[in-house]
Protein backbone atom coordinates (compact mmCIF):
# COMPACT_ATOMS: atom_id res chain seq x y z
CA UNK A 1 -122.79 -29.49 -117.17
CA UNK A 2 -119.21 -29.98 -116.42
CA UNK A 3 -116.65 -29.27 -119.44
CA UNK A 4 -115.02 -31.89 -121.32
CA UNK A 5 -111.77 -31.04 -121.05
CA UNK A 6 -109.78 -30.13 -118.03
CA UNK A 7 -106.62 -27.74 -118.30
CA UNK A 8 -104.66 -28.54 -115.25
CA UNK A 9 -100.61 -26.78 -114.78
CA UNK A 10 -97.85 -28.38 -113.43
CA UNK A 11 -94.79 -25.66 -112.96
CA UNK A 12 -93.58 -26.16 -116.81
CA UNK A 13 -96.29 -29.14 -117.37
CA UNK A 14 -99.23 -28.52 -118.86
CA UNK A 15 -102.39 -31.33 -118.74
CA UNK A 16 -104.80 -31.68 -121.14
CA UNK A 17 -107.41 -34.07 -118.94
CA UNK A 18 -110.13 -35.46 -120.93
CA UNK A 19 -113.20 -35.61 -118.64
CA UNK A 20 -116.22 -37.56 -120.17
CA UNK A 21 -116.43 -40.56 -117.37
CA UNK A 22 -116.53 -43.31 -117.53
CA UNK A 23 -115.01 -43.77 -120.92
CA UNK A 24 -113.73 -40.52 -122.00
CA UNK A 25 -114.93 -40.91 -125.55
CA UNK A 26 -114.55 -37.38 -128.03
CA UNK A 27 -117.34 -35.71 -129.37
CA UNK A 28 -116.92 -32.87 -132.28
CA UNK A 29 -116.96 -30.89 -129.49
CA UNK A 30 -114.31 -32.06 -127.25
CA UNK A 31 -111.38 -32.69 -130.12
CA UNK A 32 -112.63 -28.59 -130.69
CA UNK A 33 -111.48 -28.14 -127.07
CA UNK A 34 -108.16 -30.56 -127.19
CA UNK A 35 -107.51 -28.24 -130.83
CA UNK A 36 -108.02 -25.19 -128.38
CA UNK A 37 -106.29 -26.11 -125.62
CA UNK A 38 -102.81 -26.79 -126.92
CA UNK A 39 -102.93 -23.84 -129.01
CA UNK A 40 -103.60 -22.14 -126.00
CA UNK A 41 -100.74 -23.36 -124.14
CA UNK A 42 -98.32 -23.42 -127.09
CA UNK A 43 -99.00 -19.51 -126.87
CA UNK A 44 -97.93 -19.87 -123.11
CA UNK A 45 -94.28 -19.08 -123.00
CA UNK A 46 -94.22 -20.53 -119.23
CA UNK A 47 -95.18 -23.96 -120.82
CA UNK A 48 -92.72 -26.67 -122.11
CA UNK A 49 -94.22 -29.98 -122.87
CA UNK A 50 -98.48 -30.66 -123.22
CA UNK A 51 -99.72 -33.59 -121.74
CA UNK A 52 -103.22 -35.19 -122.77
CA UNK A 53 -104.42 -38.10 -119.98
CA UNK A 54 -107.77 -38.72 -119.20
CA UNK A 55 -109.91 -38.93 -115.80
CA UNK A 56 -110.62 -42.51 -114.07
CA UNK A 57 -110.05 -45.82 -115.74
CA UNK A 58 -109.76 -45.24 -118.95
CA UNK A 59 -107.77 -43.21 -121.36
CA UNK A 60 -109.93 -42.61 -124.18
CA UNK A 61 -112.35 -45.45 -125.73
CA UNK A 62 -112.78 -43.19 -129.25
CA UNK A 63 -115.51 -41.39 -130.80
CA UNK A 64 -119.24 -40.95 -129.79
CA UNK A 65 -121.23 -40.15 -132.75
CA UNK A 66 -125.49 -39.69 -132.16
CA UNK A 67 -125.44 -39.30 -136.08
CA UNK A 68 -128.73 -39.96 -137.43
CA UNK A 69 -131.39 -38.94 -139.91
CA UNK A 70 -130.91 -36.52 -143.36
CA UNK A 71 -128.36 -34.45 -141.01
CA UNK A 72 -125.85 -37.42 -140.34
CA UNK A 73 -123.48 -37.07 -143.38
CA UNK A 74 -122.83 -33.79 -142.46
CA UNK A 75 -122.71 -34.59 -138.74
CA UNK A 76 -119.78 -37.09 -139.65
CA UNK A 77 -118.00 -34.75 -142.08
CA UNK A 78 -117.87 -32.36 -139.35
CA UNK A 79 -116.62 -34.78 -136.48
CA UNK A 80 -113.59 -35.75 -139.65
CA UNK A 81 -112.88 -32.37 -139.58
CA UNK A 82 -112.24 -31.27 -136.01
CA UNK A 83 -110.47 -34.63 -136.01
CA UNK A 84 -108.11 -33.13 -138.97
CA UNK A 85 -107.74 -29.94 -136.88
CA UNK A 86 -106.33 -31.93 -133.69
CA UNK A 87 -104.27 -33.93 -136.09
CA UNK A 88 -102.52 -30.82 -137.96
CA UNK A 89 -102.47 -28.59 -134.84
CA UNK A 90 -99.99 -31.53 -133.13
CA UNK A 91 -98.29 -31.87 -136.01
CA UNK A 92 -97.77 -27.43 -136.00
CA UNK A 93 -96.88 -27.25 -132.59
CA UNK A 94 -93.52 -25.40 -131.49
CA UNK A 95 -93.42 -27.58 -127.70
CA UNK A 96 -93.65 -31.68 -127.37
CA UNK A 97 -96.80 -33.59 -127.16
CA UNK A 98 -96.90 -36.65 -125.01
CA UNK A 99 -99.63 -39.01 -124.30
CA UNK A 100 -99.68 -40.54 -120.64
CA UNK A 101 -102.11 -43.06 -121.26
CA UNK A 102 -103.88 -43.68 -117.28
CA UNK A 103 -106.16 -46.71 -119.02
CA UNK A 104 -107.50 -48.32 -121.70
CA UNK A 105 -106.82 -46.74 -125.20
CA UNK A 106 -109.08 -47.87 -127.75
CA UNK A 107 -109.89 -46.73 -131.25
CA UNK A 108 -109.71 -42.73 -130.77
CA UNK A 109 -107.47 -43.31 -127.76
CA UNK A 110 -105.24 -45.68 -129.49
CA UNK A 111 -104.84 -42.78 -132.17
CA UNK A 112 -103.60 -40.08 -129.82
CA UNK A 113 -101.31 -41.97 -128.38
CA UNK A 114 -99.81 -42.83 -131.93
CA UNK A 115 -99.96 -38.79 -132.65
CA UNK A 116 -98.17 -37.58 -129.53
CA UNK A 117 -94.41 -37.22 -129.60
CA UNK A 118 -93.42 -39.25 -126.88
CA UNK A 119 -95.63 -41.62 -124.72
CA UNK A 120 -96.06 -43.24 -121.08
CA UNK A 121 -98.54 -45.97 -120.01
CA UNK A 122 -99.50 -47.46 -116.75
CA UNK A 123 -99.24 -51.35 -116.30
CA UNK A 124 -102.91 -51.76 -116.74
CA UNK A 125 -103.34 -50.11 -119.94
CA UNK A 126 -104.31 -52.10 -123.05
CA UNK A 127 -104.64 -50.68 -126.63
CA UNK A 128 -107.52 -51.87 -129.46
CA UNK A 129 -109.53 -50.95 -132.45
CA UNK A 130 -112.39 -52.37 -132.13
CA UNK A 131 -114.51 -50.88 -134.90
CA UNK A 132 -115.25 -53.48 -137.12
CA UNK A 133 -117.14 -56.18 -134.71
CA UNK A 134 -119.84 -52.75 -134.54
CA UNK A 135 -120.17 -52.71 -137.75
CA UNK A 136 -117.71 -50.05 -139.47
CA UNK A 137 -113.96 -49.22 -140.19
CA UNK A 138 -111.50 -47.05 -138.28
CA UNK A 139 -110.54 -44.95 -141.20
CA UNK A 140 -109.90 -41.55 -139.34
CA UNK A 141 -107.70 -43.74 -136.58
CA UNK A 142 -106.20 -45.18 -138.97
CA UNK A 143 -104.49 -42.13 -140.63
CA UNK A 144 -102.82 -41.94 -137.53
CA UNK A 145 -101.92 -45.24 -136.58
CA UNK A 146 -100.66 -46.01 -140.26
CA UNK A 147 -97.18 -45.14 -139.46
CA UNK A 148 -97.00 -46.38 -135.56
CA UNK A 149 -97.74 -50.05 -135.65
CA UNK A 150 -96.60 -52.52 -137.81
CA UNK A 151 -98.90 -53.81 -140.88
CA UNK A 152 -99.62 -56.90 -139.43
CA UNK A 153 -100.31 -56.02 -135.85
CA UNK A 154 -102.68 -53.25 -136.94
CA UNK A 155 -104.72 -55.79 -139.29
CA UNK A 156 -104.72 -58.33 -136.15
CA UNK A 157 -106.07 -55.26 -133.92
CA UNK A 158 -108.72 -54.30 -136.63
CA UNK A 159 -109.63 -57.88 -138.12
CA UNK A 160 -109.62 -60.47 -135.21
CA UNK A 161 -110.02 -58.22 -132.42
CA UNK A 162 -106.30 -58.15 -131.02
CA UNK A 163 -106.08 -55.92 -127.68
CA UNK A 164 -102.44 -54.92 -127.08
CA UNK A 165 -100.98 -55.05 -123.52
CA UNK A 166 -98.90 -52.13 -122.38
CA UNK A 167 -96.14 -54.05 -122.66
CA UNK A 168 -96.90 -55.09 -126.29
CA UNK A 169 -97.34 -51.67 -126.96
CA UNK A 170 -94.06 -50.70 -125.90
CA UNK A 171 -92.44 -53.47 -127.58
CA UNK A 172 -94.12 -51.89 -131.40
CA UNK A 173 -93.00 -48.61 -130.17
CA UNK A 174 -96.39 -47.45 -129.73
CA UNK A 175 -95.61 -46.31 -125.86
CA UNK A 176 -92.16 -45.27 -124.88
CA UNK A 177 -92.16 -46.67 -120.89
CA UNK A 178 -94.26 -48.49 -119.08
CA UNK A 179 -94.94 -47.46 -114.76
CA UNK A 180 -97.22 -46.35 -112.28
CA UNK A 181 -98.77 -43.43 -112.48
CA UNK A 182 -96.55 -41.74 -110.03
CA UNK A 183 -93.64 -42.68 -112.21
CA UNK A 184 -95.58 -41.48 -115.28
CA UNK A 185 -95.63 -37.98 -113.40
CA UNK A 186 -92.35 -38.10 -112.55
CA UNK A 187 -90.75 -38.14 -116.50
CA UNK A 188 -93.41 -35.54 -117.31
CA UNK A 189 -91.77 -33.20 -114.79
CA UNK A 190 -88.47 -34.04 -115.36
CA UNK A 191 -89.03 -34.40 -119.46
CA UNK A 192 -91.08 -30.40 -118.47
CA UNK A 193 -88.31 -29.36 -116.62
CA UNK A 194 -85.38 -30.26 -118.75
CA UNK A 195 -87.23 -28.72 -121.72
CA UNK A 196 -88.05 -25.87 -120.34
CA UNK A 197 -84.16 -25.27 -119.88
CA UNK A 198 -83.62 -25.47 -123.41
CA UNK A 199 -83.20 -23.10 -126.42
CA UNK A 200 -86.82 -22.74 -127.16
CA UNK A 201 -86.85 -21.24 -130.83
CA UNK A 202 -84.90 -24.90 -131.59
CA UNK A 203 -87.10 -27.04 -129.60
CA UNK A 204 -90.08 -25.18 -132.13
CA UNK A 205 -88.17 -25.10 -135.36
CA UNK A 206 -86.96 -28.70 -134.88
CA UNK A 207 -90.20 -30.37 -134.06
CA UNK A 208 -91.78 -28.52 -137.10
CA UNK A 209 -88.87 -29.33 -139.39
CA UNK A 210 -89.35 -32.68 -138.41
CA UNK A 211 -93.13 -33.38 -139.57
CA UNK A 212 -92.63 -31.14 -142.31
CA UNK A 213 -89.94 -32.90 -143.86
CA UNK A 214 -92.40 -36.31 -143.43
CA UNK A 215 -92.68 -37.01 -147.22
CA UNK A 216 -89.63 -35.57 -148.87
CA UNK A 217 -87.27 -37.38 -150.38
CA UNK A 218 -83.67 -37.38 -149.02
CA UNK A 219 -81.79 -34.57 -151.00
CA UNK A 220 -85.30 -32.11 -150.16
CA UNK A 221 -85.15 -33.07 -146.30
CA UNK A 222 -81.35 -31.93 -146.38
CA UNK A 223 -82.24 -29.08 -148.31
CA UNK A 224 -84.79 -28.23 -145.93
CA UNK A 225 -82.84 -29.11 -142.86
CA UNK A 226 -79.71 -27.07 -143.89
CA UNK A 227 -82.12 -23.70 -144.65
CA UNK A 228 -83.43 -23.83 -141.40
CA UNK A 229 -79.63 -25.06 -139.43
CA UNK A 230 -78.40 -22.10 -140.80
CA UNK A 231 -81.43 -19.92 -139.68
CA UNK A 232 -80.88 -21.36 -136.21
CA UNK A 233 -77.25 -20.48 -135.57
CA UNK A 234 -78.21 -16.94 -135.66
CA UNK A 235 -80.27 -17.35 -132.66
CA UNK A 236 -78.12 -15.62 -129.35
CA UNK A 237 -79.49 -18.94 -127.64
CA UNK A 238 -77.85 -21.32 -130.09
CA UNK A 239 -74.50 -18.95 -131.26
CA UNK A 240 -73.61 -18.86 -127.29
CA UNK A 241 -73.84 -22.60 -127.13
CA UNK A 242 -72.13 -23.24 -130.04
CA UNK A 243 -68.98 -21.16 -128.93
CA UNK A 244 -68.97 -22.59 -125.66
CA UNK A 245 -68.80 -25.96 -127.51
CA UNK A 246 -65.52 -24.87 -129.39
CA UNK A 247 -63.56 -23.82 -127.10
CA UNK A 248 -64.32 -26.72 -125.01
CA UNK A 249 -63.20 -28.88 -127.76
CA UNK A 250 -60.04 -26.72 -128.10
CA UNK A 251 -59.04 -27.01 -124.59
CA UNK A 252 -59.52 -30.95 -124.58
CA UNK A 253 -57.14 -30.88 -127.77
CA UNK A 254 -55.05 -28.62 -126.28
């Protein structure tokens, strides 16, 4: 039996193919492997931005639960939780996320395109929860999606059925750019390649900082921000750039 997930490398790109044809839906055990698989390449010091795409025509059409009899509580419990685990490990990560979404994105898909950091789409793609018309609620999507669509647009998606077009989706934000799939590759190298240029204790303080201060109120952000500014100028990276920033601006005042 073939695995679920394919690791595939790309110079500085890493992929994170989901391989469950034809609709790439997760099982416990395959968010386990996408949990595994970017802290694998986070480790990786050759590796600058994580990809997750999927194999065919689809993206990722959500979760596929056999959960039945006295063990099915704890069958779901379980699934939440390795859910939880791929949430919180993106949200830990020291190197970018981004989604390039090769299909249709629905439910579980939808929700890991809303969770990556940055995210491409073909033309054909077309984003949906379709939960309710089978008979239950996206909850665990939902906690991700909460804060990447607009109220209305994710009751129309849940409640009548709504299936957004790529271009829909990048119009609520939910997808950055819309192209082919060789264009898609294209900003992952250069987005890989420009990273992996880049000071790369700020690239992983930074995107922490950033979900940790999701939450805080203004004056504790700053707070936060500041501690960890300071921190960061002491890096060789960082204090090099910095100088070569001043005396640039001294010449041009000069």
């Amino acid at each position: 039996m073939s695995e679920p997930l394919v690791e595939e490398r790309r110079g500085p790109l890493a992929l994170l193919r989901l391989d469950r044809p034809p609709e790439n839906r997760l099982s416990r055990e395959l968010l386990d492997a996408i949990a595994s698989g970017l802290h694998r390449f986070e480790a990786d010091p050759s590796t600058s931005v994580i990809a997750i795409t999927g194999t065919g025509e689809w993206f990722c059409a959500g979760a596929q639960m056999d959960a039945q009899g006295p063990a099915a509580t704890e069958q779901l419990l379980a699934f939440g939780e390795a859910w939880l685990r791929v949430r919180d490990t993106i949200a830990d990560l020291g190197k970018p996320v981004v989604a390039s979404v090769n299909g249709t994105a629905f439910a579980g898909g939808l929700a890991l395109t809303a969770l990556a950091d940055l995210a491409f789409a073909v033309p054909r793609a077309t984003f949906g929860l379709p939960e309710l018309q089978y008979g239950i609620f996206p909850l665990l999507v939902l906690a991700a999606v909460v804060d990447a669509l607009p109220k209305k647009i994710a009751f129309d998606l849940i409640y009548r059925g709504r299936v957004l077009s790529a271009e829909e989706a990048r119009k609520y934000d939910l997808v950055n750019e819309v192209a082919d799939q060789t264009g898609i590759d294209e900003q992952l190298d250069a987005l890989a390649a420009r990273l992996s240029a880049s000071n790369a204790v700020a690239l992983r303080i930074g995107r922490r900082a950033y979900f940790a201060m999701d939450g805080l109120d203004g004056h504790r952000r700053m707070a936060h921000a500041g501690s960890l500014a300071a921190n960061l100028l002491r890096t060789e990276f960082a204090a090099e750039r910095y100088r070569e920033r001043i005396k640039s601006a001294r010449k041009s005042s000069d």
